[in-house]
Protein backbone atom coordinates (compact mmCIF):
# COMPACT_ATOMS: atom_id res chain seq x y z
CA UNK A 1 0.00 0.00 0.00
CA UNK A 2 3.14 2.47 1.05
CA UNK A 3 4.17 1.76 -2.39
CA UNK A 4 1.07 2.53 -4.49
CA UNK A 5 0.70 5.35 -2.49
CA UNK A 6 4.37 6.82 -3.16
CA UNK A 7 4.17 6.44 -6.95
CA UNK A 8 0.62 8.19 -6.67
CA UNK A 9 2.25 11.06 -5.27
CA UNK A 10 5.51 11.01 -7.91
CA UNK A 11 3.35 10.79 -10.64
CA UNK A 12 1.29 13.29 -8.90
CA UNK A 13 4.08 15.74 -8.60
CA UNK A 14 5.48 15.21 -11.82
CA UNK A 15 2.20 16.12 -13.81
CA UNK A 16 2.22 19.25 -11.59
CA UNK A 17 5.59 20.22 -12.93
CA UNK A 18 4.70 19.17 -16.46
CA UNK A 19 1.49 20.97 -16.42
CA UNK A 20 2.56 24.56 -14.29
CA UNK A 21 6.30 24.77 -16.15
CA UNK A 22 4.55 26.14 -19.26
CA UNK A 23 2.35 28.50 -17.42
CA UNK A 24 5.17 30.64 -15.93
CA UNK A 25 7.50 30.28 -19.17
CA UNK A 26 6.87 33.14 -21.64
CA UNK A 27 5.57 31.75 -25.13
CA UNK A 28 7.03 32.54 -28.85
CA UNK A 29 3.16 34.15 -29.48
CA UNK A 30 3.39 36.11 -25.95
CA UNK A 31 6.53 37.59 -26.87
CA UNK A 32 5.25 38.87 -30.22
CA UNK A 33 1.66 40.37 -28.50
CA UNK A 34 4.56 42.34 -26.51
CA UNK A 35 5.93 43.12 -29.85
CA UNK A 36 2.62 44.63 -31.77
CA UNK A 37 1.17 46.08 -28.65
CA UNK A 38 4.90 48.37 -28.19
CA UNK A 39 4.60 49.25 -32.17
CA UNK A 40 1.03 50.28 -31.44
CA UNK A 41 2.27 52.63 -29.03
CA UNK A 42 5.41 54.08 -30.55
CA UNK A 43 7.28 52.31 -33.88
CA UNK A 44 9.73 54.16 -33.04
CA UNK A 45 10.55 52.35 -30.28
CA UNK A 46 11.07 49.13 -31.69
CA UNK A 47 13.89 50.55 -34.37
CA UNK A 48 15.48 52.34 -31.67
CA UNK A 49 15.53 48.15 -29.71
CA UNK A 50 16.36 46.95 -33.27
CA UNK A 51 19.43 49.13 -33.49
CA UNK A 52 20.78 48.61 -29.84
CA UNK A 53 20.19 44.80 -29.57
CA UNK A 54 22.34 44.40 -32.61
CA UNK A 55 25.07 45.87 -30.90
CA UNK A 56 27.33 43.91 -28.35
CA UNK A 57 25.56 44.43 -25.26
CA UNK A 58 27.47 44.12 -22.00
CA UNK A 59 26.57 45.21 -18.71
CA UNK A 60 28.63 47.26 -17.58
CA UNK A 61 29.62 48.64 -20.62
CA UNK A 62 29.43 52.37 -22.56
CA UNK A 63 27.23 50.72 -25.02
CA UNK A 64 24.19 49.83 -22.96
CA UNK A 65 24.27 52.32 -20.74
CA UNK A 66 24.55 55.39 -23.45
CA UNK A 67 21.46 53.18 -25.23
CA UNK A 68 20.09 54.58 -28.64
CA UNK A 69 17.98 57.53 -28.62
CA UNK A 70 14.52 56.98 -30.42
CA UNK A 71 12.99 60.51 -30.70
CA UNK A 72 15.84 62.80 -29.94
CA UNK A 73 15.61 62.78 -25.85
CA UNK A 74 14.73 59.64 -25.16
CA UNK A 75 16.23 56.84 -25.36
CA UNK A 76 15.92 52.69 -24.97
CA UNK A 77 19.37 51.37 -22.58
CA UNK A 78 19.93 49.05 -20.06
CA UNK A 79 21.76 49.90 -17.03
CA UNK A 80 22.70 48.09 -13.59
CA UNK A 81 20.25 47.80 -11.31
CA UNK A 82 21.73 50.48 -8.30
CA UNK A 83 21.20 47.87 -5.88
CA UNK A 84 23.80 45.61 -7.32
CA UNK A 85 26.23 48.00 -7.10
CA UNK A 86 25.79 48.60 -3.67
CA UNK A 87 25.32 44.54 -2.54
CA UNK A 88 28.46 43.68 -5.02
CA UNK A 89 26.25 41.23 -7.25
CA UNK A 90 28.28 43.40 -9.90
CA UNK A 91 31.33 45.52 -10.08
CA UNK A 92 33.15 47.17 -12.33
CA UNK A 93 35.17 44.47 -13.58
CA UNK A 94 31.78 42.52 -14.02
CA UNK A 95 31.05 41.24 -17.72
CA UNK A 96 27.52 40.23 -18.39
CA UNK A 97 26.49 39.76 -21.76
CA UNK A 98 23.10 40.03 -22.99
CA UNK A 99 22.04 38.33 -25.92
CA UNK A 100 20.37 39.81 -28.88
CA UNK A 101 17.52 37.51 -28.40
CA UNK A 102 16.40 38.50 -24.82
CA UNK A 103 17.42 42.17 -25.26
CA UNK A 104 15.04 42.06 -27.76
CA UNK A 105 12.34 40.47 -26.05
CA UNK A 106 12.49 42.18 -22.51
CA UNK A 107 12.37 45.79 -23.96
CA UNK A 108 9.35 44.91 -26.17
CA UNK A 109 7.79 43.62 -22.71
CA UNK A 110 8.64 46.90 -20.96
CA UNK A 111 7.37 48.72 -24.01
CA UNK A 112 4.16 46.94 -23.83
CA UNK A 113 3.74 46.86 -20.23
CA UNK A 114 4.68 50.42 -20.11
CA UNK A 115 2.59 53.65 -20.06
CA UNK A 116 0.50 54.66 -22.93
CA UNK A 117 3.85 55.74 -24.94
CA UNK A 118 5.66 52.72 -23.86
CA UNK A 119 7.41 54.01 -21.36
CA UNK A 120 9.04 52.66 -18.42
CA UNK A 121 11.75 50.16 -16.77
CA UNK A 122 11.71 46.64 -15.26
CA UNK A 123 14.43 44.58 -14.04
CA UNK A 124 15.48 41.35 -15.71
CA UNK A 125 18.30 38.71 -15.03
CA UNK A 126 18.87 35.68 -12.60
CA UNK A 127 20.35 38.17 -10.13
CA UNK A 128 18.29 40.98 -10.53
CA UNK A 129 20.82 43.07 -12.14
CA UNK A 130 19.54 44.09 -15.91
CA UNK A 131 17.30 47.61 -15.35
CA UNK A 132 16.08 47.87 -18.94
CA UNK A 133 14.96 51.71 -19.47
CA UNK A 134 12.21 53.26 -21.88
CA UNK A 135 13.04 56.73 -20.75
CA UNK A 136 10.74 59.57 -20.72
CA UNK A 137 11.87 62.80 -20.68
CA UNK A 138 9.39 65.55 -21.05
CA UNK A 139 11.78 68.12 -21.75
């Protein structure tokens, strides 16, 4: 009976994984919903993403944090989160790279999630440490 009622719970447990996993993953299609609902809101945007996340991106580095300006005073960059500056998750000799393929992706989803012109930040990364920016500067 112990036994039955130990593989119930395995197999149990393992559907639960199987079935939740894909819930909390982001889809292909969710990612490009992000991507129409930020061109809805400013194309501009999206060129301005297009041209950065075909650079090199490394955090720290000149490139990401000077980002690429998308209507002449504001801009899309990432930057280190402050907090990992002061906690020593990252330091100046620190080298992340960020890949084309999520640079992409996580400024369409704070483009999307953003304000009404797809504005705003959010903070990516296993350790917290990505800030990805939207600025908006209304002078």
């Amino acid at each position: 009976m112990v036994r039955i009622a130990g593989l119930t719970l395995v197999l149990a447990a393992l559907c639960s994984i199987l079935f939740v996993t894909p819930i909390l993953a982001e889809s292909e299609w969710d990612w490009t919903m992000d991507r129409i609902a930020c061109a809805r809101k400013d194309v501009r945007i999206l060129a301005a993403v297009d041209r950065l996340c075909n650079k090199n991106i490394h955090i720290p580095g000149a490139t990401a944090q000077l980002g690429e300006s998308f209507d002449g005073k504001n801009k899309v960059a990432v930057l280190v989160n402050p907090m990992c500056w002061s906690d020593g998750r990252i330091n100046a000799n620190s080298n992340v790279w960020i890949p084309k393929y999520w640079c992409e992706r996580q400024f369409w989803k704070v483009c999307a999630q953003g304000n009404g012109a797809g504005r705003g930040y959010q903070v990516f990364g296993g350790r917290g440490c990505q800030s990805f920016w939207i600025t908006d500067n209304k002078w």
